[in-house]
N, C-alpha and C. Protein backbone atom coordinates (compact mmCIF):
# COMPACT_ATOMS: atom_id res chain seq x y z
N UNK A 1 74.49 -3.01 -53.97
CA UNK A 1 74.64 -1.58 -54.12
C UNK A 1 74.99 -0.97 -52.77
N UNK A 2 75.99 0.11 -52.80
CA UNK A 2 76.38 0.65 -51.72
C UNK A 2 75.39 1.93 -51.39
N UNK A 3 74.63 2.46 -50.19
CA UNK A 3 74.15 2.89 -49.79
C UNK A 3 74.85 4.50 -48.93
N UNK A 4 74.52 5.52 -48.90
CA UNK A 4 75.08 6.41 -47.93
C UNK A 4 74.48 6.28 -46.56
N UNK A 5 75.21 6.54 -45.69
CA UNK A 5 75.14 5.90 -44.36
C UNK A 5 73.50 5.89 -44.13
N UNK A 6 73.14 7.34 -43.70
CA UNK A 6 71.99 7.78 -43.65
C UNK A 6 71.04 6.50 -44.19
N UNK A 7 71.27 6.46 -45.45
CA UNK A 7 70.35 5.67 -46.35
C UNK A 7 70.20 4.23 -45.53
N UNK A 8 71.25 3.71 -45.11
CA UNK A 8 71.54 2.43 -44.68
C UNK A 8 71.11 2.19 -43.28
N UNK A 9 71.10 3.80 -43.12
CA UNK A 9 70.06 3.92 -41.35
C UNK A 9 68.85 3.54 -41.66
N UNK A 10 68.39 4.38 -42.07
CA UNK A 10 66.80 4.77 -42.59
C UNK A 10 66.29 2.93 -42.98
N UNK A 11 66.96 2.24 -44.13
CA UNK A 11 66.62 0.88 -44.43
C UNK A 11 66.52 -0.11 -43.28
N UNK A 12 67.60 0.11 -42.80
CA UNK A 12 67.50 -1.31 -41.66
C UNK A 12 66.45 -0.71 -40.03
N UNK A 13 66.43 1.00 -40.08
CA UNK A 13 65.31 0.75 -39.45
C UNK A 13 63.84 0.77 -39.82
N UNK A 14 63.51 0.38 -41.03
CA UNK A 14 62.22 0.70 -41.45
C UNK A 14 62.21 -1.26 -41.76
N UNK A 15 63.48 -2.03 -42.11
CA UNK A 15 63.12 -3.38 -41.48
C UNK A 15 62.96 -4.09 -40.05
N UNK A 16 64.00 -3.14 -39.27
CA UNK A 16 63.43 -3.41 -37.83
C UNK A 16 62.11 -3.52 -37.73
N UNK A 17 61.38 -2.38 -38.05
CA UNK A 17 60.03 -2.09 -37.76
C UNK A 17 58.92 -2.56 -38.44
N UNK A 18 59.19 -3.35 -39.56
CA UNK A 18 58.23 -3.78 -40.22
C UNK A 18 58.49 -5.28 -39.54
N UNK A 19 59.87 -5.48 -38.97
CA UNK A 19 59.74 -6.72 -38.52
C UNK A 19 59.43 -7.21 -37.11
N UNK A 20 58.39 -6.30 -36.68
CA UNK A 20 57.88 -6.52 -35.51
C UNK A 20 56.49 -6.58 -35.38
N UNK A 21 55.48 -6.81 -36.84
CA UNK A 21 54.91 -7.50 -36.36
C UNK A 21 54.32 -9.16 -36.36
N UNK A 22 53.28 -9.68 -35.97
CA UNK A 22 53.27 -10.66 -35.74
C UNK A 22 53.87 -12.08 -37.23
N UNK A 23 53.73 -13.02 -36.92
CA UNK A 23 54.75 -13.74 -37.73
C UNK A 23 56.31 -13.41 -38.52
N UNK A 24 56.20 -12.62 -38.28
CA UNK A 24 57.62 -11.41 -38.98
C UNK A 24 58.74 -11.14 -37.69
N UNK A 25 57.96 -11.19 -36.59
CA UNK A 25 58.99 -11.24 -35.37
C UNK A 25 59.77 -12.36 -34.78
N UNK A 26 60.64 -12.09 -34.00
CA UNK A 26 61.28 -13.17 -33.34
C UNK A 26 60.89 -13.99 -32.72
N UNK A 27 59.91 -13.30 -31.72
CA UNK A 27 58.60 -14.23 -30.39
C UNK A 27 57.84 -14.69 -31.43
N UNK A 28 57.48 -14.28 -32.82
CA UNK A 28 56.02 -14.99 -33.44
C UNK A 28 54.58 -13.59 -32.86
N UNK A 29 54.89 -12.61 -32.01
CA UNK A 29 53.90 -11.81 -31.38
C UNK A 29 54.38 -10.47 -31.84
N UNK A 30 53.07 -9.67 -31.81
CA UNK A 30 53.50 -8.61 -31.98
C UNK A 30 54.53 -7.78 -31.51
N UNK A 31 55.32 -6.89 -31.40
CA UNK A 31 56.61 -6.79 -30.91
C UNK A 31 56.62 -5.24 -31.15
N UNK A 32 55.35 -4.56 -31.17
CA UNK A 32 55.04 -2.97 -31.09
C UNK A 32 53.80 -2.75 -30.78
N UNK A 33 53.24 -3.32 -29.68
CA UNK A 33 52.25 -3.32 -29.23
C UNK A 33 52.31 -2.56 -27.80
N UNK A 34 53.24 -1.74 -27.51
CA UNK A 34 53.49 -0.77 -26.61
C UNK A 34 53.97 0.17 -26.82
N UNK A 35 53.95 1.21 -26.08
CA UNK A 35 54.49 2.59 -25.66
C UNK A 35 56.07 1.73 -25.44
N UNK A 36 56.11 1.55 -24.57
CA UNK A 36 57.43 1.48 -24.49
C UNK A 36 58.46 -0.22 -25.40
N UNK A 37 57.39 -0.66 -26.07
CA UNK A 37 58.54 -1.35 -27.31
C UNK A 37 58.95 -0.60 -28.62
N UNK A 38 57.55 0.35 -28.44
CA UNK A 38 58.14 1.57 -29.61
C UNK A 38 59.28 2.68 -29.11
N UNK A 39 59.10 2.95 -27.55
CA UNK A 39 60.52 3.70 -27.24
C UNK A 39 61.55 2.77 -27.53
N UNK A 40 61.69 1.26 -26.98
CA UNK A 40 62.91 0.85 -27.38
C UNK A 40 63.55 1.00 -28.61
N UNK A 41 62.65 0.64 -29.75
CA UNK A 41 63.03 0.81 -31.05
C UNK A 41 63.34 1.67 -31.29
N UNK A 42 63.11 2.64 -30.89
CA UNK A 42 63.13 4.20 -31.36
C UNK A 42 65.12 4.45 -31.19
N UNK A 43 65.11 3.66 -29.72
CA UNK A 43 66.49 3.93 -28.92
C UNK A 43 67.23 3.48 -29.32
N UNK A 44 67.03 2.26 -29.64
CA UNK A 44 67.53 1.29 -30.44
C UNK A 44 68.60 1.70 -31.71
N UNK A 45 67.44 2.33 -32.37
CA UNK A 45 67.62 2.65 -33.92
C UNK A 45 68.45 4.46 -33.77
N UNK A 46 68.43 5.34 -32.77
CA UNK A 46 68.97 6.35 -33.13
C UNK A 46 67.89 7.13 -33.49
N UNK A 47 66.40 6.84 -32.80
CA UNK A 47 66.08 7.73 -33.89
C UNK A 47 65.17 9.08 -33.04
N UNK A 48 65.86 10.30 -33.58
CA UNK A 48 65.37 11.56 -33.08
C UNK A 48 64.18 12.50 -33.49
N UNK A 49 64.31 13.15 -32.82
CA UNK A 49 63.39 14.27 -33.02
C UNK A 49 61.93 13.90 -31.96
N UNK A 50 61.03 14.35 -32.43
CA UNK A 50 60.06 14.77 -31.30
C UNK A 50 59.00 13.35 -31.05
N UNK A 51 58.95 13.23 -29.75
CA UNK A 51 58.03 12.03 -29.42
C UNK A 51 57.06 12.20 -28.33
N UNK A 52 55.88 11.94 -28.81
CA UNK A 52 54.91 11.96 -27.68
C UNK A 52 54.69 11.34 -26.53
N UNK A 53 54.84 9.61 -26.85
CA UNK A 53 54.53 8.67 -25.73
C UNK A 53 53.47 8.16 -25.60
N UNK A 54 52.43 8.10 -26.41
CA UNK A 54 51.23 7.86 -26.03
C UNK A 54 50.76 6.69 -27.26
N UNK A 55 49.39 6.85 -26.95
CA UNK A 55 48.97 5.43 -27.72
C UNK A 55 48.58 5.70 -29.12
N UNK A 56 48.14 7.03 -29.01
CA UNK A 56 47.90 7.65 -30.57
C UNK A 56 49.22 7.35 -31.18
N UNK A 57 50.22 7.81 -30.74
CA UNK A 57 51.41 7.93 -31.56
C UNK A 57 51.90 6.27 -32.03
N UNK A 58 51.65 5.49 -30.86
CA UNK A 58 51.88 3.93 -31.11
C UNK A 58 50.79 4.06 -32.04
N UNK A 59 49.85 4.08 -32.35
CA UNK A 59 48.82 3.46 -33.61
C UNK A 59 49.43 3.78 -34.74
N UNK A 60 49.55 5.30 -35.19
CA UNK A 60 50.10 5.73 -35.51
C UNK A 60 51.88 5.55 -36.63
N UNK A 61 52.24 4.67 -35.56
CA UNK A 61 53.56 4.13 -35.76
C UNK A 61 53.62 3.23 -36.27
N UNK A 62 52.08 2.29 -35.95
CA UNK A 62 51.90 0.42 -36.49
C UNK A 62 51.28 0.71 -37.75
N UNK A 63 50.60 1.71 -38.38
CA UNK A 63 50.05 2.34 -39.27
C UNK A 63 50.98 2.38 -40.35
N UNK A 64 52.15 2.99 -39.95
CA UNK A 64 53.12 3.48 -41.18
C UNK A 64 54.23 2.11 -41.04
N UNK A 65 53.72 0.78 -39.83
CA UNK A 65 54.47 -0.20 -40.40
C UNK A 65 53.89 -0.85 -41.23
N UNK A 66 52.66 -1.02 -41.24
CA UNK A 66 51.67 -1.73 -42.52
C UNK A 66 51.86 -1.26 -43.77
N UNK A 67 51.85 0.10 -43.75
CA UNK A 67 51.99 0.96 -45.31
C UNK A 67 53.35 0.47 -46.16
N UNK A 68 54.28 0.68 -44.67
CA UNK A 68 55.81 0.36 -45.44
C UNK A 68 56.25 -1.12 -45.20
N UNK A 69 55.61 -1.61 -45.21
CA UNK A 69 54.89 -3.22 -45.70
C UNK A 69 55.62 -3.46 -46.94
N UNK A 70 54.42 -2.64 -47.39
CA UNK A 70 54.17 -3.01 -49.38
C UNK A 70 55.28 -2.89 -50.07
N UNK A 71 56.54 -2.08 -49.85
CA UNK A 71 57.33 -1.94 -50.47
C UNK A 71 57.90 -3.35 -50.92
N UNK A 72 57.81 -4.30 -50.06
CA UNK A 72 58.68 -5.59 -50.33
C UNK A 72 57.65 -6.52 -51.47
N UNK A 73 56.38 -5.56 -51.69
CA UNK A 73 55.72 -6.45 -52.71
C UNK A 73 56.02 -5.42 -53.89
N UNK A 74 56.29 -4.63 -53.97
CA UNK A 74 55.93 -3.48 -55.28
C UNK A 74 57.40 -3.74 -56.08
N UNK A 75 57.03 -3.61 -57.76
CA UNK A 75 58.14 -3.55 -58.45
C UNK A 75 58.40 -1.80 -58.30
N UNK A 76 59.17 -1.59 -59.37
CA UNK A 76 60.07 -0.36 -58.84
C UNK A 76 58.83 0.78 -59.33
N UNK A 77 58.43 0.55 -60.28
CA UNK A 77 56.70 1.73 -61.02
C UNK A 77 56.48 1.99 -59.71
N UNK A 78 55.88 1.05 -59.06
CA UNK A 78 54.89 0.94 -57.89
C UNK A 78 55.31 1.52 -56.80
N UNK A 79 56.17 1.33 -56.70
CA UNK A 79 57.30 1.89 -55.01
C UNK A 79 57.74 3.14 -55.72
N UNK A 80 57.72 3.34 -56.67
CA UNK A 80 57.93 5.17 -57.12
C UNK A 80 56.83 5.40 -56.77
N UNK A 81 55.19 5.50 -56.85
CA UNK A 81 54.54 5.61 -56.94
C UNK A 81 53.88 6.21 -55.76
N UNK A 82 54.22 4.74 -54.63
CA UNK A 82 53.73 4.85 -52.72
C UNK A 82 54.99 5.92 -52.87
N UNK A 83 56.34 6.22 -53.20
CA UNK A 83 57.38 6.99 -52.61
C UNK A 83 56.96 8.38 -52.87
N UNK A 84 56.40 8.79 -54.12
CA UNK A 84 55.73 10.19 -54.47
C UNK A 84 54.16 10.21 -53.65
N UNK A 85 53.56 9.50 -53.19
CA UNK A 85 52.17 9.48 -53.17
C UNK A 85 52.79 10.02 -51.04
N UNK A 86 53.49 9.24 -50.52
CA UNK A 86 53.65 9.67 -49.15
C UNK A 86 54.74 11.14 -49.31
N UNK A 87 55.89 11.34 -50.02
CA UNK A 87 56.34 12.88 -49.65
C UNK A 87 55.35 14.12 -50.56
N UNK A 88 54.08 13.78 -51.38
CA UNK A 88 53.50 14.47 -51.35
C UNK A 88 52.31 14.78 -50.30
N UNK A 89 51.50 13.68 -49.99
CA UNK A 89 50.76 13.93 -48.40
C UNK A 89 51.53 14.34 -47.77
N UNK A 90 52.45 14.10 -47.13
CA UNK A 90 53.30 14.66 -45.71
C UNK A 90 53.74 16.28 -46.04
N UNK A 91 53.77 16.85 -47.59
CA UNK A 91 54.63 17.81 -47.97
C UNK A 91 55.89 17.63 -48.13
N UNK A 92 56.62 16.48 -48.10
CA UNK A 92 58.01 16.97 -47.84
C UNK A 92 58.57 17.85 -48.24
N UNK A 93 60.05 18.29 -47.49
CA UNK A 93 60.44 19.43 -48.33
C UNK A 93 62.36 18.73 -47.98
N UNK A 94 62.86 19.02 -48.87
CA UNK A 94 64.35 18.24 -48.35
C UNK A 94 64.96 19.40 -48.38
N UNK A 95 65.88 19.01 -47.16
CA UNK A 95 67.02 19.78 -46.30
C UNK A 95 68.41 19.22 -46.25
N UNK A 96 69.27 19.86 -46.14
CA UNK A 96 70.38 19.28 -45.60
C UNK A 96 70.24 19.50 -44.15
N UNK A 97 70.75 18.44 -43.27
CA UNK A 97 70.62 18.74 -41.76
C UNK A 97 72.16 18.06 -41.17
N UNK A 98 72.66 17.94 -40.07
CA UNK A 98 73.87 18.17 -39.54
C UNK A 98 73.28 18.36 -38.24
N UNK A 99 73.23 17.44 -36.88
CA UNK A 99 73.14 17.43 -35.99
C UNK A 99 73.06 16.24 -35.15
N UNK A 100 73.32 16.68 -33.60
CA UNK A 100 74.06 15.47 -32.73
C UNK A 100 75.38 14.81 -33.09
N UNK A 101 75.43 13.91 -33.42
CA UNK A 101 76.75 13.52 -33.51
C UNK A 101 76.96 12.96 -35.53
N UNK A 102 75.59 13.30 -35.76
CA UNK A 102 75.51 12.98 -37.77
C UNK A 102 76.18 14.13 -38.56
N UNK A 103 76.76 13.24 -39.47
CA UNK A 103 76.98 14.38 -40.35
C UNK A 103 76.08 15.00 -41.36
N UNK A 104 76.68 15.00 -42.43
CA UNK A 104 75.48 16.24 -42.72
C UNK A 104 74.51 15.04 -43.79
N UNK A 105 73.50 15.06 -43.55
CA UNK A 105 72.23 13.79 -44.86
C UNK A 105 71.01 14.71 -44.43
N UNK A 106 70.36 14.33 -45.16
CA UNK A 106 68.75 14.90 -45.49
C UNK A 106 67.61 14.70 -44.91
N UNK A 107 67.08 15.72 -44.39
CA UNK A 107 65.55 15.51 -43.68
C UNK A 107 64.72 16.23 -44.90
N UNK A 108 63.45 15.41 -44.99
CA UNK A 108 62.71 15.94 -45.29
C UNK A 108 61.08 16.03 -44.46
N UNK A 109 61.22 16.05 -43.31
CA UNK A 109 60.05 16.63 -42.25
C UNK A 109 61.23 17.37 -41.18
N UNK A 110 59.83 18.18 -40.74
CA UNK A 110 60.24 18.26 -39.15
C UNK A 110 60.80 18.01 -38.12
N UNK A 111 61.68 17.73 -37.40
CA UNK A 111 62.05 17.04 -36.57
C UNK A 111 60.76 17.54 -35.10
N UNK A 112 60.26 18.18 -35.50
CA UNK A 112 58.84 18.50 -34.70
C UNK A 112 57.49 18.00 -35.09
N UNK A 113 57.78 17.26 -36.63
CA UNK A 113 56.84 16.40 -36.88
C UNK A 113 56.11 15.45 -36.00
N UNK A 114 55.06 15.17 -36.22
CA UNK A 114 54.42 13.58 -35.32
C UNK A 114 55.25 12.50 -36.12
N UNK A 115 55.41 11.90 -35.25
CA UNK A 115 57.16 10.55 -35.53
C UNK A 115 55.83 9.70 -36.14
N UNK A 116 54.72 9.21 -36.30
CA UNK A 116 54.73 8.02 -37.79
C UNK A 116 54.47 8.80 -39.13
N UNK A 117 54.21 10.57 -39.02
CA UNK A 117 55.07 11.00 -40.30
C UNK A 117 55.52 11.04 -40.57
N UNK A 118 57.34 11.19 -39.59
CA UNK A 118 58.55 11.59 -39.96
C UNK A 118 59.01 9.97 -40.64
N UNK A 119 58.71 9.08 -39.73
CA UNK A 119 58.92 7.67 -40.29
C UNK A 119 58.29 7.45 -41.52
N UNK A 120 57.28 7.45 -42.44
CA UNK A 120 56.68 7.54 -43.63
C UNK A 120 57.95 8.21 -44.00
N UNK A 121 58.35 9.38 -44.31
CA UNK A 121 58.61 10.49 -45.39
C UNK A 121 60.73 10.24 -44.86
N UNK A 122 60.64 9.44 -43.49
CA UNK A 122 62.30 9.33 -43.90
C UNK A 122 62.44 7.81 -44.52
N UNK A 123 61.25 7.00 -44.39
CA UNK A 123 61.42 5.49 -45.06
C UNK A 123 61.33 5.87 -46.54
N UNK A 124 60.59 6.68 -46.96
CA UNK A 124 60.29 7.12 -48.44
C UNK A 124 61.37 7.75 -48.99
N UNK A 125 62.33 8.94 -48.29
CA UNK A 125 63.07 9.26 -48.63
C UNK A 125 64.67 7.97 -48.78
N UNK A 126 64.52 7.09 -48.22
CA UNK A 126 65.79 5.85 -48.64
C UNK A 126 64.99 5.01 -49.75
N UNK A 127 64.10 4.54 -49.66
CA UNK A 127 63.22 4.34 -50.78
C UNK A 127 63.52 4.61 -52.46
N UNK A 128 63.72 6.11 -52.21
CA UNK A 128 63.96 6.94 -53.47
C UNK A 128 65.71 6.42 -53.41
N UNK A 129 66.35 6.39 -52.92
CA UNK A 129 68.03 5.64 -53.22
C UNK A 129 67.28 4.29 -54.00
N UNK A 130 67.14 3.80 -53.57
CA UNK A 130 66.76 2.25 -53.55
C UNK A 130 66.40 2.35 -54.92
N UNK A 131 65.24 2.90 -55.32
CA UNK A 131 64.43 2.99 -57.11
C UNK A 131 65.43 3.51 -58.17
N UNK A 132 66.36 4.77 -57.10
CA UNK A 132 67.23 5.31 -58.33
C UNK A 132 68.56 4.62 -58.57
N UNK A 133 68.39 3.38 -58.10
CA UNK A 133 69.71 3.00 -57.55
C UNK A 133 69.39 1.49 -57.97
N UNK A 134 68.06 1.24 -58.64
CA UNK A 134 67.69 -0.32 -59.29
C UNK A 134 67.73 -1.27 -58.49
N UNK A 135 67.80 -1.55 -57.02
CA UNK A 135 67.95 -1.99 -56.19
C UNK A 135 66.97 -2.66 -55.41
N UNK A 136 65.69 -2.65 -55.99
CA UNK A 136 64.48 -2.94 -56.01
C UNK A 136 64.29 -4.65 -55.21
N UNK A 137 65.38 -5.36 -56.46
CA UNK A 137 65.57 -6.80 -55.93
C UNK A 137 66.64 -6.94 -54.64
N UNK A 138 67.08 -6.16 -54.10
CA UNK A 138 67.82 -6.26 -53.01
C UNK A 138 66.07 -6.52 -51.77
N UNK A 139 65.55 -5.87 -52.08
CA UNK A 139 64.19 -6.07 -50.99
C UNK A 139 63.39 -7.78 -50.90
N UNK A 140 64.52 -8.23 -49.97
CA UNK A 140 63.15 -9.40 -49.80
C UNK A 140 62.79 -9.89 -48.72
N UNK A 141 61.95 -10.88 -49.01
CA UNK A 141 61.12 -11.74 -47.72
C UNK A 141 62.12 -12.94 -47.42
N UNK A 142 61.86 -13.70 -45.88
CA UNK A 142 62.77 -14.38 -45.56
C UNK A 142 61.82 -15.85 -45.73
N UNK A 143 63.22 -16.67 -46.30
CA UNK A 143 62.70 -17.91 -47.20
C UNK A 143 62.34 -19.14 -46.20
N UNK A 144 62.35 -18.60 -44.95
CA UNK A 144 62.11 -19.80 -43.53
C UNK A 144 60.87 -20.14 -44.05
N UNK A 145 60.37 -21.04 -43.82
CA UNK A 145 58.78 -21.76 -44.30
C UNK A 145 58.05 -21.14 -42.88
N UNK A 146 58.15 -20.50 -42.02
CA UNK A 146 57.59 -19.92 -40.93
C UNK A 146 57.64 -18.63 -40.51
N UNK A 147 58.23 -17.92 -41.83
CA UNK A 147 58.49 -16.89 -41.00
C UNK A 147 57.84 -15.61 -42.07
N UNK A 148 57.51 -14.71 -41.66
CA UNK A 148 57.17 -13.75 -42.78
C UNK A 148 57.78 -12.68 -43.21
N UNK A 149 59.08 -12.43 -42.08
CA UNK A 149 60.31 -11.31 -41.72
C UNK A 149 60.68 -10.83 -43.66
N UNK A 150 61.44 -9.65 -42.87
CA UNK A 150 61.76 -9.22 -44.56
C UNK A 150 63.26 -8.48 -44.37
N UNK A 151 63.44 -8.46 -45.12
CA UNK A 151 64.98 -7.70 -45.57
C UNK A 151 65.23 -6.90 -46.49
N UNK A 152 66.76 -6.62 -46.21
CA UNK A 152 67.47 -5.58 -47.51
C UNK A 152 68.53 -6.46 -47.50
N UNK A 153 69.05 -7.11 -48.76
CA UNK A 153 70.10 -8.12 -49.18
C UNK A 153 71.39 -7.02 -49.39
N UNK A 154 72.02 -6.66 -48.48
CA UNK A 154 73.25 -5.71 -48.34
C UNK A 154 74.99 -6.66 -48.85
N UNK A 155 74.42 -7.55 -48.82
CA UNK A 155 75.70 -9.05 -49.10
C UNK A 155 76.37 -8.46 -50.39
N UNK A 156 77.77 -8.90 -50.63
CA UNK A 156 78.04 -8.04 -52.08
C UNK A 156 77.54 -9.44 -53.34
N UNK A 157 77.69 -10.61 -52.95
CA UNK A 157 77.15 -12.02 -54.19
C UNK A 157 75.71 -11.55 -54.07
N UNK A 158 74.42 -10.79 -53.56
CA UNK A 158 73.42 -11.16 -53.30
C UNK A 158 72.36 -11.72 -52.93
N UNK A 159 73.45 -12.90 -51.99
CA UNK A 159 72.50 -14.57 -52.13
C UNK A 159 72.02 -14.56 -50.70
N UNK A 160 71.23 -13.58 -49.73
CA UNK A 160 71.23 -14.09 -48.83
C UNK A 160 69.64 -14.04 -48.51
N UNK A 161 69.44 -15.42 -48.34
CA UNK A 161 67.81 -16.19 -47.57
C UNK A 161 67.20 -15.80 -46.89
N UNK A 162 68.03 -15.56 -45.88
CA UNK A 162 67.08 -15.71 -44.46
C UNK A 162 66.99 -13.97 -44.02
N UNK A 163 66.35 -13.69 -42.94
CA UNK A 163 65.94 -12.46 -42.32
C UNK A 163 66.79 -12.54 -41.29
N UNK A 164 67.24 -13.57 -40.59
CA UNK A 164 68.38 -13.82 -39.47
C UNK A 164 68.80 -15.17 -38.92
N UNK A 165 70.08 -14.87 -38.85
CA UNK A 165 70.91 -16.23 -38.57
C UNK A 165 69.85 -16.90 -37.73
N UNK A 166 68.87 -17.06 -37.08
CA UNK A 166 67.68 -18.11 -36.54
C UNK A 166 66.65 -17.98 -37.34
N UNK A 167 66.91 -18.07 -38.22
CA UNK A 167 66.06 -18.24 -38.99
C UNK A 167 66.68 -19.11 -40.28
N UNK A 168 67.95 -19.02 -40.59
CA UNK A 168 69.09 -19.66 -41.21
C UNK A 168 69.29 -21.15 -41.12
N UNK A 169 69.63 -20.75 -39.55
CA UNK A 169 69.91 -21.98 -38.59
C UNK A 169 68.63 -23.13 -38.23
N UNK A 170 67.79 -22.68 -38.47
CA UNK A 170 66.73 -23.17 -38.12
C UNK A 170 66.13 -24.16 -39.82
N UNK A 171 66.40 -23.14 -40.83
CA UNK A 171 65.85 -24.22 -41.86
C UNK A 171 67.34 -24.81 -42.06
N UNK A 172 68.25 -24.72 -42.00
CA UNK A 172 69.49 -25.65 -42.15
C UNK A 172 69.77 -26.93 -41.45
N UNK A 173 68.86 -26.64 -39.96
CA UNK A 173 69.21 -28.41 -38.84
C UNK A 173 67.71 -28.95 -39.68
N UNK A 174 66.56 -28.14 -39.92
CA UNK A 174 65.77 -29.04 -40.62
C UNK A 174 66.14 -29.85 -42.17
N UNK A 175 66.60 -29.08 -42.86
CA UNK A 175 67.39 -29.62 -44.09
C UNK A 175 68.31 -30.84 -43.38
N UNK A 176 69.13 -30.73 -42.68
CA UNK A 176 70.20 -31.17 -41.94
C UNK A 176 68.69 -33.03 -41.89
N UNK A 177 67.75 -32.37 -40.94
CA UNK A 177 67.21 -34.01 -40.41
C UNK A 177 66.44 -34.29 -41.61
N UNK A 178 66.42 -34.32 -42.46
CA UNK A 178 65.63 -34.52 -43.67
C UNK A 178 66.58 -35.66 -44.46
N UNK A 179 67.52 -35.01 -44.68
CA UNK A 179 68.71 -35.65 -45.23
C UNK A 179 69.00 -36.89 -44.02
N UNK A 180 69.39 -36.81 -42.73
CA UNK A 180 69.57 -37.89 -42.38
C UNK A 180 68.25 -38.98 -42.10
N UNK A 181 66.51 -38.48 -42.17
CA UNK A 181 65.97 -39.44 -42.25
C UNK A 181 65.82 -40.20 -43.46
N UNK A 182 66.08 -39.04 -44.79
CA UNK A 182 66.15 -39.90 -46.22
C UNK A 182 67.52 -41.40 -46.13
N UNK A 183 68.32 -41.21 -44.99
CA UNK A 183 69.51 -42.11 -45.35
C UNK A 183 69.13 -43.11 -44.43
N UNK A 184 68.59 -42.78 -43.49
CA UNK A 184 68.24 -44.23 -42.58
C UNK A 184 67.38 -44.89 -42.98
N UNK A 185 66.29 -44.68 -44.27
CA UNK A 185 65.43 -45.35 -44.14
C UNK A 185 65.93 -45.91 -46.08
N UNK A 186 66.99 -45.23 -46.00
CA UNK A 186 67.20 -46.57 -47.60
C UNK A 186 68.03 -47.67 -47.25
């Protein structure tokens, strides 16, 4: 399923961020366990509006990566469910917005919000594409026997495994020596 840009922001950074922490990351370590690995991400990803810097806001931030966790376990009931249950806590209210160098897509917080609300209620708001859009099975976990990483299957066949080419590559040279110890030893 094709996504509007926005939407396709919002997804791959709410997998960035769920994929930083431990077993789900690249190092195997937590990978938002700072002030400043959450600025990177932040920089990383484009993502604006108001930021504190501090450690509240990092808790804060690892908070709404746990919550938006679950989505990769919930059928679509369920992820309607967390998607109404967080833009009603937060209030949302949807806007059209148009600024910096974006065109025009939808906020529904503050951009003066505390950023692990705005993150809740803009992951919730691509969320709602995703449910209305049956797309539910596009959400998965990566099939490495080591890894716990997760995804959005954006591929147009649907078939894709892994969370990232090392992670690909990695169960493929093992497949790869499996196969050649099954042949040396017949």
């Amino acid at each position: 399923m094709r996504f509007t840009d926005d939407t396709e922001d919002s997804l791959a950074f709410v997998v960035a961020l769920v994929n930083t922490a431990s077993g789900a990351s690249a190092s195997g370590d937590d990978e938002l366990s700072t002030v400043e690995q959450l600025e990177w991400l932040l920089d990383e990803h484009g993502y604006t509006g108001r930021r504190d810097g501090d450690d509240a806001e990092l808790a804060a931030v690892q908070k709404a990566r746990t919550l938006l966790r679950r989505f990769w376990s919930l059928n679509a009931d369920k992820a309607a469910a967390l998607v109404n249950d967080i833009l009603t806590r937060r209030r949302a209210v949807v806007q059209l917005a148009r600024h910096d160098n974006l065109d025009w897509h939808l906020h529904a917080s503050d951009q003066e919000d505390a950023l692990g609300e705005r993150i809740q209620v803009d992951a919730a708001m691509a969320f709602v594409d995703v449910i209305r859009g049956s797309a539910m099975d596009q959400l998965r976990r990566c099939e490495a026997d080591d890894c716990e990483g997760v995804f959005i299957d954006f591929s147009r066949n649907g078939s894709k495994r892994f969370c990232s080419l090392r992670c690909g590559n990695r169960m493929n040279v093992a497949a790869y020596r499996e196969r050649q110890s099954e042949q040396t030893s017949e």
